[in-house]
C-alpha atoms as a PDB file:
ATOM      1  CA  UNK A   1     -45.647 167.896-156.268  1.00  0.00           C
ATOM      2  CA  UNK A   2     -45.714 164.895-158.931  1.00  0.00           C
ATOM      3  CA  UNK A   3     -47.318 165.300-162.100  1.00  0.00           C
ATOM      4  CA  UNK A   4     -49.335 162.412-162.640  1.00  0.00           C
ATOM      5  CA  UNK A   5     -51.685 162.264-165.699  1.00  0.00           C
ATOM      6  CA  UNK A   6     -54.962 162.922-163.989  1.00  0.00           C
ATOM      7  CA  UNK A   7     -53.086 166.381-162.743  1.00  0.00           C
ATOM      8  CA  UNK A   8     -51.893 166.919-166.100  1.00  0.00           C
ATOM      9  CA  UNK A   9     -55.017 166.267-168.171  1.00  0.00           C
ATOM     10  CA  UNK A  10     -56.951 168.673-165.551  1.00  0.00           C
ATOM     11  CA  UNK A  11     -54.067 171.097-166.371  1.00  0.00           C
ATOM     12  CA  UNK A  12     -54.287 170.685-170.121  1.00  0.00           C
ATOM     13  CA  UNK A  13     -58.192 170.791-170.245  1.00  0.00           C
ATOM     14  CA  UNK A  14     -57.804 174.097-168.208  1.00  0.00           C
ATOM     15  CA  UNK A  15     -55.072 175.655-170.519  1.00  0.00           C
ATOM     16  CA  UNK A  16     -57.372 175.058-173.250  1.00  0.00           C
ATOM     17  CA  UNK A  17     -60.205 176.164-171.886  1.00  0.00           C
ATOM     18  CA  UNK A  18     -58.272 179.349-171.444  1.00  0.00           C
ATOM     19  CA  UNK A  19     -56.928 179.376-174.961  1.00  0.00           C
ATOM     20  CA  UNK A  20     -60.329 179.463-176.692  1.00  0.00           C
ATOM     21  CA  UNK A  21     -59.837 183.162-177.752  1.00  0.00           C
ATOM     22  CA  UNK A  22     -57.431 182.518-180.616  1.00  0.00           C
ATOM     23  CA  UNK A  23     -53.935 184.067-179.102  1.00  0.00           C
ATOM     24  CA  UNK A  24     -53.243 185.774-181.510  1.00  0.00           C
ATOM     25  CA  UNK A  25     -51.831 189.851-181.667  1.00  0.00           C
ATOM     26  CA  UNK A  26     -54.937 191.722-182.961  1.00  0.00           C
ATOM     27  CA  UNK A  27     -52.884 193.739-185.084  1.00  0.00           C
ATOM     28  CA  UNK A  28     -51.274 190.669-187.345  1.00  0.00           C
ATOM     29  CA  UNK A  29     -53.007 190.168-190.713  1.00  0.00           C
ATOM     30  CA  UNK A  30     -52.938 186.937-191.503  1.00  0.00           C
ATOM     31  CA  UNK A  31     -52.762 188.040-195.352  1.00  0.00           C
ATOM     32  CA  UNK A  32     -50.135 190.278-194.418  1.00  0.00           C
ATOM     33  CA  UNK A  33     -47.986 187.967-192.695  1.00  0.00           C
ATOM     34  CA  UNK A  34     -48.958 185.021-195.730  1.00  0.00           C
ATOM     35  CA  UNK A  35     -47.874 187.835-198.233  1.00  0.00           C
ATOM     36  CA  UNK A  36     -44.674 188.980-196.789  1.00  0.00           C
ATOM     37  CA  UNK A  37     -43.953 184.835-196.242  1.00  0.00           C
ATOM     38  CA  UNK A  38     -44.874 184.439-199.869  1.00  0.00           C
ATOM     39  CA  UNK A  39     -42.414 187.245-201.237  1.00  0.00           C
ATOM     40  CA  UNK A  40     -39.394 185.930-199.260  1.00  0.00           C
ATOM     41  CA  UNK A  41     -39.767 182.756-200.503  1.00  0.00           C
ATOM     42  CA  UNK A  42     -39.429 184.059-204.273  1.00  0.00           C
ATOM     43  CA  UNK A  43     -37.251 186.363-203.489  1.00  0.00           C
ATOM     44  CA  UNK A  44     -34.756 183.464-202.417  1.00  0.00           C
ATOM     45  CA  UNK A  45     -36.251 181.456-204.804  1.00  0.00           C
ATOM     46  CA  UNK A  46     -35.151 183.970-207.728  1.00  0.00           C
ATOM     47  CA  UNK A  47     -31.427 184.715-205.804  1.00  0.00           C
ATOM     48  CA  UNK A  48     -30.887 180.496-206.003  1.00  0.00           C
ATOM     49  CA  UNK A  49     -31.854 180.496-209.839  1.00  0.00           C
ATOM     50  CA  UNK A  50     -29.077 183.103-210.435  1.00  0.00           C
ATOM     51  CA  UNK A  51     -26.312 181.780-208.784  1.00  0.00           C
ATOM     52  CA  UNK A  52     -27.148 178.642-210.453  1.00  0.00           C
ATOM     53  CA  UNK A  53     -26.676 179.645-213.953  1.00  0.00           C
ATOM     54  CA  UNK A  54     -24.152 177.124-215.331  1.00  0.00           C
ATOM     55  CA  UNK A  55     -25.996 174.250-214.633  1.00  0.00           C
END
């Protein structure tokens, strides 16, 4: 079987039909996941400044 484009357009409109739900886990927070995100980036943010001191 050869994909040509009307067989993958019919396959994409159908995956996205499918997909209309959202996907996602119901138990992530997206302000969980956004905080924890946040905090690791200061967290590295603040171990960079200190190993940069003598500049």
């Amino acid at each position: 079987m050869t994909m040509t484009l009307p067989s993958s357009a019919d396959a994409l409109a159908l995956l996205a039909q499918t997909g209309e739900h959202g996907g996602q886990h119901a138990s992530l927070n997206p302000y969980l996941i956004g905080g924890i995100g946040l905090g690791m980036l200061l967290l590295l943010l603040w171990v960079t400044t200190r190993f940069n001191r003598d500049r």
